[in-house]
Protein backbone atom coordinates (compact mmCIF):
# COMPACT_ATOMS: atom_id res chain seq x y z
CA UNK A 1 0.00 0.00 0.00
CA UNK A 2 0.84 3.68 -0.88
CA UNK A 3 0.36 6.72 1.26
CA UNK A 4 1.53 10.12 1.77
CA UNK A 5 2.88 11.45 4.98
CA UNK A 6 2.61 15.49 5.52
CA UNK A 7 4.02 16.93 8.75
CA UNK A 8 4.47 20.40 10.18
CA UNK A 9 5.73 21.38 13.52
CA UNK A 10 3.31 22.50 16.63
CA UNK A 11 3.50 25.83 18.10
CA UNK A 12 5.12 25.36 21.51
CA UNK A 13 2.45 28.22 23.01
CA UNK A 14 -0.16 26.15 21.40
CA UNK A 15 0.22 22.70 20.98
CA UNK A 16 -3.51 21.39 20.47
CA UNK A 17 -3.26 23.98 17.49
CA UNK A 18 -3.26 22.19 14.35
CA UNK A 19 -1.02 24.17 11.96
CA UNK A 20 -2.58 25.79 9.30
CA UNK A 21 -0.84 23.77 6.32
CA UNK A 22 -2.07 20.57 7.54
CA UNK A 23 -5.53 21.74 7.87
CA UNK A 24 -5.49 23.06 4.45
CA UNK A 25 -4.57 19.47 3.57
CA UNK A 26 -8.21 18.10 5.05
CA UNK A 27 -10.16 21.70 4.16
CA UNK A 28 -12.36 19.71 2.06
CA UNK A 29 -13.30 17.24 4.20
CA UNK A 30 -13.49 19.24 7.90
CA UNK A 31 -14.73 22.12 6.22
CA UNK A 32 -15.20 24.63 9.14
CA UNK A 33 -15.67 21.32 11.48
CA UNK A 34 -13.14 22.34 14.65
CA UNK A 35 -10.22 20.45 14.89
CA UNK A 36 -9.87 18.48 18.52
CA UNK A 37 -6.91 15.87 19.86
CA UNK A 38 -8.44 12.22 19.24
CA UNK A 39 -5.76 10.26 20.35
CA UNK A 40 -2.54 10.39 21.73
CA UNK A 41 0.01 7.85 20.18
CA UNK A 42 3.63 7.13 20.89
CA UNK A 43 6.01 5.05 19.05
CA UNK A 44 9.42 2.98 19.75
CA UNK A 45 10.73 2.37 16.05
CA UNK A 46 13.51 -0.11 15.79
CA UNK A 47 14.89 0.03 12.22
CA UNK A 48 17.33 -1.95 9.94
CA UNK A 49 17.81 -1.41 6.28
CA UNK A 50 18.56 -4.26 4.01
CA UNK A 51 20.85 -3.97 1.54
CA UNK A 52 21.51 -5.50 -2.06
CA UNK A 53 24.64 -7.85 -2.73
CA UNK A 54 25.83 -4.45 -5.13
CA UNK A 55 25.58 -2.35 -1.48
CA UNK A 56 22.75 -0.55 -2.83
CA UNK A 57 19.72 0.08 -0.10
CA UNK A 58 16.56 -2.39 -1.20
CA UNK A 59 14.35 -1.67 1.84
CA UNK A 60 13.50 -0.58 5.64
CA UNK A 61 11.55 -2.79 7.80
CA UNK A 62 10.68 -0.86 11.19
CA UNK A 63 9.26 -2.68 14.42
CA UNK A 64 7.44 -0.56 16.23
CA UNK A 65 6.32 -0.34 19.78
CA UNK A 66 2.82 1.21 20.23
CA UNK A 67 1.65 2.94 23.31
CA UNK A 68 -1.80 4.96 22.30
CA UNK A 69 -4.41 6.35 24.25
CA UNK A 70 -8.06 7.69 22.56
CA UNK A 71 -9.61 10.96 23.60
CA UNK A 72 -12.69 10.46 24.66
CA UNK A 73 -14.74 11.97 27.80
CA UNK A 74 -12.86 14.31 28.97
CA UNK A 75 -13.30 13.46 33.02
CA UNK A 76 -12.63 9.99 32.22
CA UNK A 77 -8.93 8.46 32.42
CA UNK A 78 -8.03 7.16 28.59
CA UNK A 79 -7.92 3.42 28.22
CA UNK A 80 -3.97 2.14 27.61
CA UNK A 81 -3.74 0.52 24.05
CA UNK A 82 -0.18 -1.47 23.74
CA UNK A 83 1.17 -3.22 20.74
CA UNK A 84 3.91 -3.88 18.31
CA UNK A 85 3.54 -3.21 14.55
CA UNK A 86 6.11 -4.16 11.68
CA UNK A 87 6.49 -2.14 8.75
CA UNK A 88 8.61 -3.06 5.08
CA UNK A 89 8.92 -0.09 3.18
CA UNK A 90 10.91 -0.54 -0.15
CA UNK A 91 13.62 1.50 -1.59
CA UNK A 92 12.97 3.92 -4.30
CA UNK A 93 11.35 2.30 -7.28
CA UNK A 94 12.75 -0.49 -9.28
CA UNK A 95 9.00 -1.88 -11.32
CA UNK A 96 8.76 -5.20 -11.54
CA UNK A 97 11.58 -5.92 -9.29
CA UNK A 98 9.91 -3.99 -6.58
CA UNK A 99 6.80 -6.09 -6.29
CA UNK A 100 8.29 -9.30 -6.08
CA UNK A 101 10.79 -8.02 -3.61
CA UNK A 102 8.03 -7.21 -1.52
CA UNK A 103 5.96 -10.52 -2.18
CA UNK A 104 9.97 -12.32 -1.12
CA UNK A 105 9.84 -10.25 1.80
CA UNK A 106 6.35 -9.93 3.36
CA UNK A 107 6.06 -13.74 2.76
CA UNK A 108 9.28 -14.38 5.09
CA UNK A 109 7.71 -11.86 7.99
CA UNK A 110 4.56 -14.21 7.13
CA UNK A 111 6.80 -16.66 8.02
CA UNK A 112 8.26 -15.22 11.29
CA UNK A 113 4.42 -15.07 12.66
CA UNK A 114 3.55 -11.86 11.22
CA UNK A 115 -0.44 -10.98 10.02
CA UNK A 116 -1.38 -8.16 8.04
CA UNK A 117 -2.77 -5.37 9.91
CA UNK A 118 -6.73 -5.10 10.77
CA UNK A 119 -6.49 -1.32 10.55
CA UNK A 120 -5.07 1.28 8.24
CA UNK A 121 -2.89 3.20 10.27
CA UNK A 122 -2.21 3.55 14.12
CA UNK A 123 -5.17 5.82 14.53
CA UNK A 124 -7.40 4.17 12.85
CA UNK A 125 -6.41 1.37 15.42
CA UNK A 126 -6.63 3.46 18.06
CA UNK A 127 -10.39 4.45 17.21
CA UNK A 128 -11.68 1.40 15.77
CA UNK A 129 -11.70 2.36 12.14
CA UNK A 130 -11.34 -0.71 10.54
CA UNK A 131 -8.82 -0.84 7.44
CA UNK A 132 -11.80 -1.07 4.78
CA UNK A 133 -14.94 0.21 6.47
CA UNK A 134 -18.30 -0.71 4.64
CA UNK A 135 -19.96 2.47 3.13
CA UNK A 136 -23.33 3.21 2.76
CA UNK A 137 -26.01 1.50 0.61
CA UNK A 138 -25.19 2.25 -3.15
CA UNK A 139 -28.08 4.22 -4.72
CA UNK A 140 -30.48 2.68 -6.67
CA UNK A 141 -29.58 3.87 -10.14
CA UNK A 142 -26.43 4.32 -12.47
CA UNK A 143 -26.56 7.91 -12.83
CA UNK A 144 -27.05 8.34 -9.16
CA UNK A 145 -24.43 5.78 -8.64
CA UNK A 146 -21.68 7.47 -10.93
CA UNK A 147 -22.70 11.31 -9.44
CA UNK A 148 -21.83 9.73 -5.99
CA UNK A 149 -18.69 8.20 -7.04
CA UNK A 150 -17.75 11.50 -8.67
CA UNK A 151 -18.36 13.36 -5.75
CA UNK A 152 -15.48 11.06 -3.83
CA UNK A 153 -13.05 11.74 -6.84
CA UNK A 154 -13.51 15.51 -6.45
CA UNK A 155 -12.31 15.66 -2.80
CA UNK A 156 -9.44 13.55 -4.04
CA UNK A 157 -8.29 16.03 -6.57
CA UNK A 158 -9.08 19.00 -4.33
CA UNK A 159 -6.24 17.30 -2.25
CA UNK A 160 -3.69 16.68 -5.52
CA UNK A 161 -4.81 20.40 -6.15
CA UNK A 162 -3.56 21.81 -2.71
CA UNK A 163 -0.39 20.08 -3.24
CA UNK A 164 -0.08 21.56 -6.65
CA UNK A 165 0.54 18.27 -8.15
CA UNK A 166 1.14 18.01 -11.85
CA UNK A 167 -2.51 17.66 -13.94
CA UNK A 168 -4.77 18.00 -10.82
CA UNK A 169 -6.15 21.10 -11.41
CA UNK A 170 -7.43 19.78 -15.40
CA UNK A 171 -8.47 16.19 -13.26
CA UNK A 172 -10.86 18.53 -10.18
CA UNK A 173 -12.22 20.42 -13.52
CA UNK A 174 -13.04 17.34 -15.22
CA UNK A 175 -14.51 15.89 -12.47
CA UNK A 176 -16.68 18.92 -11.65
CA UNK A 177 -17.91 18.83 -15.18
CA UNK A 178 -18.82 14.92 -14.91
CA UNK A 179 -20.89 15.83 -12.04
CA UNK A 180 -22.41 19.01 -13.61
CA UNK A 181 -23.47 17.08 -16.94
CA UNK A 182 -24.83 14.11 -15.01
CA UNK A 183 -26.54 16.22 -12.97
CA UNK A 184 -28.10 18.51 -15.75
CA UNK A 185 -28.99 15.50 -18.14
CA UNK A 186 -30.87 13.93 -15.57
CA UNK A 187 -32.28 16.97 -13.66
CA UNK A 188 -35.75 15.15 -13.47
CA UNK A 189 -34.45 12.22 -11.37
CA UNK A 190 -32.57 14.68 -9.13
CA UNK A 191 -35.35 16.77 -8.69
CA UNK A 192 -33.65 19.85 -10.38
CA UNK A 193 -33.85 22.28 -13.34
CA UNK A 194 -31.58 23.50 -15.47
CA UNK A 195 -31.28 26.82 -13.50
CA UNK A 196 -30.56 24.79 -10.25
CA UNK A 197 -28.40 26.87 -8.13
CA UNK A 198 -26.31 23.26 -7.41
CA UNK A 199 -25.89 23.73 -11.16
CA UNK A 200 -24.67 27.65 -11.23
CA UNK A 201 -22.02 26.88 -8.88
CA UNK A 202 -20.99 23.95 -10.28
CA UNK A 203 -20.41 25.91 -13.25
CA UNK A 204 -18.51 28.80 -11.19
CA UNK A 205 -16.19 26.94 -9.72
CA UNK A 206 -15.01 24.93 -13.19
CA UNK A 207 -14.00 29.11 -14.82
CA UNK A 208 -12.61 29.36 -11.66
CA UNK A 209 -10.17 26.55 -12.34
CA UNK A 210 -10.21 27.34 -16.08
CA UNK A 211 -7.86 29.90 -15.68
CA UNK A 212 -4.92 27.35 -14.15
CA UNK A 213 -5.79 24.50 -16.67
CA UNK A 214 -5.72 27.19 -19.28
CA UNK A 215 -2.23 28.13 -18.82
CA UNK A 216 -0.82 24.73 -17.69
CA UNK A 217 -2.01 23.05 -20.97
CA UNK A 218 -0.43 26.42 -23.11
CA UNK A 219 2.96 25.98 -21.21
CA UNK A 220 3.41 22.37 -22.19
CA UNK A 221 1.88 22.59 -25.46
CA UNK A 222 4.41 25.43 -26.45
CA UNK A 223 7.26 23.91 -24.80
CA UNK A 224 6.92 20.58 -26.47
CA UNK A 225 6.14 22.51 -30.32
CA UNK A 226 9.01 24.49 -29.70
CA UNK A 227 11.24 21.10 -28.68
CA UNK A 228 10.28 19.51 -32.13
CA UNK A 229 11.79 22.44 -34.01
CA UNK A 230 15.07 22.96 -35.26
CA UNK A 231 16.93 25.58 -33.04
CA UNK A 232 17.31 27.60 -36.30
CA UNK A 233 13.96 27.98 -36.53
CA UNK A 234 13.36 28.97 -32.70
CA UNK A 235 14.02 32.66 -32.90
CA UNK A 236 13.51 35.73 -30.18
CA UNK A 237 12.11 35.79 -27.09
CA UNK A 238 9.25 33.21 -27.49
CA UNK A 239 9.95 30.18 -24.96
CA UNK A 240 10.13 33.08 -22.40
CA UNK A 241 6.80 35.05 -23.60
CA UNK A 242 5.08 30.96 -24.23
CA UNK A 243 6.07 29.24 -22.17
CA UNK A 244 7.47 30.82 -19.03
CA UNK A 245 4.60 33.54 -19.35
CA UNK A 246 1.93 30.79 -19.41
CA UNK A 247 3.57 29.11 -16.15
CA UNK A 248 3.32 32.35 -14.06
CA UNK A 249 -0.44 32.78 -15.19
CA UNK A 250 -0.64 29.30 -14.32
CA UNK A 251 0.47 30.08 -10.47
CA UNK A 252 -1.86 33.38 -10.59
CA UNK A 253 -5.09 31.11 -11.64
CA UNK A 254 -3.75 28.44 -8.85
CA UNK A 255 -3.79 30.83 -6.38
CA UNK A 256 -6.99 32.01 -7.45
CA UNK A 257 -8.28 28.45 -7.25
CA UNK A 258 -6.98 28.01 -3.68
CA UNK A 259 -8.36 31.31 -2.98
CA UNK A 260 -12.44 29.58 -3.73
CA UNK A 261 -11.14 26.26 -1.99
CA UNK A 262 -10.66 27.93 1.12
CA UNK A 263 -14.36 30.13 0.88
CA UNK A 264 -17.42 29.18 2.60
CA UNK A 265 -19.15 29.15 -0.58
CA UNK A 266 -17.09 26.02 -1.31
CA UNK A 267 -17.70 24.24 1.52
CA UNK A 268 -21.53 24.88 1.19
CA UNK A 269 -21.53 23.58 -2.38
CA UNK A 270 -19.54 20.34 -0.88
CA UNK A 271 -22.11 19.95 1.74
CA UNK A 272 -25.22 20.17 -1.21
CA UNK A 273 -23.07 17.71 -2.82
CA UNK A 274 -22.54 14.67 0.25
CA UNK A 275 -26.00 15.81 0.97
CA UNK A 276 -27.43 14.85 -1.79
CA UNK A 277 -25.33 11.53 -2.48
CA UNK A 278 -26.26 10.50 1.57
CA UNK A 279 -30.31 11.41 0.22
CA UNK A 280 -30.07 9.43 -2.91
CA UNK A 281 -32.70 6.14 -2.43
CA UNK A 282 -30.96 2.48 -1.77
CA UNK A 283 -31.15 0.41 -4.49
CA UNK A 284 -32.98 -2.77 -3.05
CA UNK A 285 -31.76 -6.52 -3.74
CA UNK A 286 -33.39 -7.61 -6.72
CA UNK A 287 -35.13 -4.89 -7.57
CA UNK A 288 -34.21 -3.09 -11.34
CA UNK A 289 -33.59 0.51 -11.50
CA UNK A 290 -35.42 2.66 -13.54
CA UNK A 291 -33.81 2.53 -17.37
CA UNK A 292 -32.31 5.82 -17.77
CA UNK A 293 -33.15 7.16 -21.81
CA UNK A 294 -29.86 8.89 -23.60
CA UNK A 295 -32.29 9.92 -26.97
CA UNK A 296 -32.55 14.03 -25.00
CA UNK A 297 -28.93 13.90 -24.97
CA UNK A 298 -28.01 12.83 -27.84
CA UNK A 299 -30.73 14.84 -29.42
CA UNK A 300 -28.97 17.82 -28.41
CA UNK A 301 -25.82 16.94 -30.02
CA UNK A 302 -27.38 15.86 -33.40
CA UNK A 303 -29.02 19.59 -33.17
CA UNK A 304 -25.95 21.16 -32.31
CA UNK A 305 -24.32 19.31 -35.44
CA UNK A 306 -27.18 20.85 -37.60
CA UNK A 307 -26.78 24.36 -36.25
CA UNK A 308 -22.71 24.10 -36.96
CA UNK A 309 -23.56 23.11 -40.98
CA UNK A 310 -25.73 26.12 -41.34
CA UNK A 311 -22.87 28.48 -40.18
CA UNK A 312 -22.02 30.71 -43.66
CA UNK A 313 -18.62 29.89 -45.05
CA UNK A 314 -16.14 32.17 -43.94
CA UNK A 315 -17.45 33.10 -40.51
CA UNK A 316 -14.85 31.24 -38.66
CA UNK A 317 -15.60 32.77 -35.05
CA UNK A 318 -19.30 31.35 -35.24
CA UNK A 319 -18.10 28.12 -37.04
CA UNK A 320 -15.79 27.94 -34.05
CA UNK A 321 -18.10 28.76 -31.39
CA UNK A 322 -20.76 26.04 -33.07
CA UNK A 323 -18.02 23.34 -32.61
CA UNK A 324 -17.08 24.03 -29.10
CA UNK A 325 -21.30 23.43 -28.58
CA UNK A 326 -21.49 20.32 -30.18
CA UNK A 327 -17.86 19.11 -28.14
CA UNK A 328 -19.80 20.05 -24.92
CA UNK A 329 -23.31 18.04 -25.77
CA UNK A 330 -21.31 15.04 -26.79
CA UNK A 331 -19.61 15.40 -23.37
CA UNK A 332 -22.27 15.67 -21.67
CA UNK A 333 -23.81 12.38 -23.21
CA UNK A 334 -20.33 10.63 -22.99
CA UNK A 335 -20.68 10.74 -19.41
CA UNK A 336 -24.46 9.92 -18.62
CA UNK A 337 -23.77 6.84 -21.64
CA UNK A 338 -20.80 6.15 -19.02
CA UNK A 339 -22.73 5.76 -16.38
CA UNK A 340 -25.76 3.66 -17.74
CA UNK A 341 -23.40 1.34 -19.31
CA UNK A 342 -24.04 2.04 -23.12
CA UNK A 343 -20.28 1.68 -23.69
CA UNK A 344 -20.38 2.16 -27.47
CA UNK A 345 -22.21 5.28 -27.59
CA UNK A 346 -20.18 6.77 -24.70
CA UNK A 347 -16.60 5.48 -26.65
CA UNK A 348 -18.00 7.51 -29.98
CA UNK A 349 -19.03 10.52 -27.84
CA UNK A 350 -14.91 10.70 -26.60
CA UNK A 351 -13.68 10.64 -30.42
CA UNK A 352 -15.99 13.51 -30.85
CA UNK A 353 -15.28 15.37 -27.02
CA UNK A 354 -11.78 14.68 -28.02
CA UNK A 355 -11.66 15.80 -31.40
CA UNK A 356 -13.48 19.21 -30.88
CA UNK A 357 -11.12 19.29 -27.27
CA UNK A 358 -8.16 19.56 -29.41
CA UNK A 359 -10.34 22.33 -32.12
CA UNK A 360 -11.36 24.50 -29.03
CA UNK A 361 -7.24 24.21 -27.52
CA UNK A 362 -6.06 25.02 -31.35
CA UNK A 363 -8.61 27.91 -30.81
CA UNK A 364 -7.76 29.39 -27.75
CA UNK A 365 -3.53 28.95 -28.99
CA UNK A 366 -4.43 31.04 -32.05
CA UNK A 367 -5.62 33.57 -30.13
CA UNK A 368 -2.86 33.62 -27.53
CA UNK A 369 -0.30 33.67 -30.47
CA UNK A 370 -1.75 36.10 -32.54
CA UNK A 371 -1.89 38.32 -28.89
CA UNK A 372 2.13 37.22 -28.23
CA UNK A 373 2.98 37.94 -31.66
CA UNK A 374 1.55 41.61 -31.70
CA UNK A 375 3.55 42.42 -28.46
CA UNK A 376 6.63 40.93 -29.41
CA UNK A 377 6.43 42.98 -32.64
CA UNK A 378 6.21 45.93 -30.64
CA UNK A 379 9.15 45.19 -28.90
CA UNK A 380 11.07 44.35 -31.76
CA UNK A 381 11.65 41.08 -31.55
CA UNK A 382 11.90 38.43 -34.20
CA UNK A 383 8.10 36.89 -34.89
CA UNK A 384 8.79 34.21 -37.37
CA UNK A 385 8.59 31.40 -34.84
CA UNK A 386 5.21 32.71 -33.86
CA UNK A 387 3.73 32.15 -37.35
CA UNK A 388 5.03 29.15 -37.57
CA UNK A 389 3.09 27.73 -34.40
CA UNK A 390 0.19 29.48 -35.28
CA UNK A 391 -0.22 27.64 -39.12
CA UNK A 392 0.64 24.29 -37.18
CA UNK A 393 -2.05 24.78 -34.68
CA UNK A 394 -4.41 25.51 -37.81
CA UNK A 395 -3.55 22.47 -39.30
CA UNK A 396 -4.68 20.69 -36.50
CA UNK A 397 -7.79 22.20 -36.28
CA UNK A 398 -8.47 21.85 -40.19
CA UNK A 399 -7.36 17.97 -39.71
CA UNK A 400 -9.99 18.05 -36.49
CA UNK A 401 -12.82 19.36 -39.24
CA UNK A 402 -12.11 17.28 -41.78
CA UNK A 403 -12.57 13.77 -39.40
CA UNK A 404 -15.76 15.36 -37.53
CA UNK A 405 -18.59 14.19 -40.16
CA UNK A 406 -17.45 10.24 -39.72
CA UNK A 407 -17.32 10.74 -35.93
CA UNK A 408 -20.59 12.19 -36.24
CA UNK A 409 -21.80 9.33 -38.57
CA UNK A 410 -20.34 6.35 -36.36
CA UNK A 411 -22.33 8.12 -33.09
CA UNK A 412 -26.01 8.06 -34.64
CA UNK A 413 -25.00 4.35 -35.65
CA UNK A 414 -24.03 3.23 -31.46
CA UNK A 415 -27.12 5.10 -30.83
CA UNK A 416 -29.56 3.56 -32.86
């Protein structure tokens, strides 16, 4: 198993202050819950590291001496909880090698009377949490189902997002959007309409992250188009206006982000959220759910297809905006197909969210280039590089166009 440890010293004037960065760590879960000592645990830790015949270290095993003690009324003395606990942690990472290491080893402490652990970690010991709790009742139908299992992804990612960890912020925005479009698709079922304020703030807090995706997906778009070129070609100041530019707007729009994590409004949108999932009805033992119809969804894509062919040639900012509709109907019907099992429809809905995904980035490049191009000009510095990225990043889009109609085609046929 795989976990992350995040520490922080106390403050010696208050020591049953938790520190503000490993709060921010749980914000999503406590919320504005108060943060009290549950248990007091100390630790003996014997430790030998085993070594490789080349002298390299392989791995740490650590036998532990447990003395704990669980808060609980405060006029009562804490029961005394004693025991030892070994641990095998492996070197850094060698694949394949690794895991049957660790199936050598953990079979020889099987050997020496060891038994895997009833609990996840010391405190969970200490409280009685055992190491894989049952959860509640699963609700009774898919869409339900997959909103609820979204919901758990997106306080994962608001975690990886906190500790700025690399794609995070694109993962909590598609996961926002997966509960959004469920949500919206099947409003009836959730009891909600399409101006639901869920639904608003759903919305809100996707631009809010928009801004940090934005810029993260520009930086390493430019920095691997300017990689394939020859260095003769790279001319001026443009990995430091692309790329390096990008990467500081991505830190303002992450800050930005953090800024709406940390807000009330957040938290109150979280609590709609569990709220909801904890309301949704039980499906019952033999009992079928309710078939869940994808013909309004896909209805809107196959009119937002027919809208995009009557754009007039030449208008290239409405063709464009047209495009982006359809990508975000087939989206949306990707997902609710997703979640009621209609695999082929929701596999042609991705070709078509993920052709018009790379249209709407070749889009919103054009536009950043043509921007970067017109201020490096004023400057004075060399633009040819700029032009160069810009006709590639038309290319793509024209080669986007061109496969659209047969993506289109092979959709109505998993439909019907």
């Amino acid at each position: 198993e795989a976990r992350t440890e995040v520490r922080a010293p106390l403050d010696a004037s208050e020591p049953d202050t938790v520190p503000g960065e490993l709060r921010d760590v749980v914000l999503a879960i406590v919320r504005e819950r108060p943060l009290v000592p549950v248990a007091r645990i100390s630790t003996e830790r014997e430790t030998q590291v085993l070594y490789g015949a080349d002298g390299a270290a392989l791995a740490e095993f650590s036998n532990d001496h447990v003395t704990a003690w669980a808060a609980g009324d405060p006029d009562a003395q804490p029961a005394e909880q004693e025991w030892r606990e070994w641990e095998l942690e492996l070197a850094e990472g060698n694949g394949a090698a690794d895991a049957e290491l660790l199936s050598r080893l953990s079979n020889r402490l099987l050997d020496a009377g060891a038994a895997p652990a009833g609990h996840a970690s010391k405190l969970a010991r200490v409280l009685g949490t055992p190491a894989r709790p049952d959860g509640a009742a699963e609700p009774a139908d898919p869409v339900h189902r997959a909103v609820a299992e979204q919901v758990g992804e997106l306080l994962v990612w608001d975690r990886a997002v906190r500790a700025d960890a690399y794609d995070a912020v694109h993962q909590m925005r598609v996961t926002i959007r997966k509960i959004r479009s469920l949500l919206a698709d099947s409003g009836d079922s959730f009891g909600l309409s399409e101006n639901a304020w869920i639904l608003d703030e759903l919305r809100e807090l996707g631009n809010v992250l928009g801004a940090a995706r934005d810029a993260e997906v520009l930086a390493e778009r430019y920095q691997q188009a300017l990689d394939k070129l020859p260095p003769e070609l790279v001319r001026g100041r443009i990995r430091e206006r692309l790329v390096d530019g990008a990467r500081r707007r991505y830190q303002t729009g992450l800050r930005r982000s953090l800024i709406a994590m940390r807000s009330q409004r957040y938290f109150r949108l979280l609590d709609a959220l569990e709220a909801w999932v904890a309301e949704a009805p039980a499906a019952v033992p033999g009992e079928e759910a309710a078939p869940v119809t994808l013909d309004a969804a896909y209805r809107k894509v196959r009119k937002a297809a027919k809208a995009a062919a009557q754009v007039e040639p030449g208008d290239e900012h409405e063709r464009d905006l047209a495009l982006h509709r359809i990508r975000k109907r087939a989206k949306r019907l990707r997902y609710t197909a997703a979640a009621t099992g209609a695999t082929q429809v929701s596999e042609q809905a991705k070709v078509i969210q993920t052709l018009l995904g790379d249209h709407q980035d070749s889009v919103v490049s054009r536009e950043h280039l043509g921007h970067q191009a017109e201020a490096a000009h004023t400057a004075g510095e060399d633009t040819f590089t700029y032009g160069l990225l810009y006709q590639q990043e038309a290319d793509l889009a024209e080669r986007c166009r061109q496969q659209l109609d047969d993506a289109l085609r092979k959709l109505a046929k998993a439909v019907r």
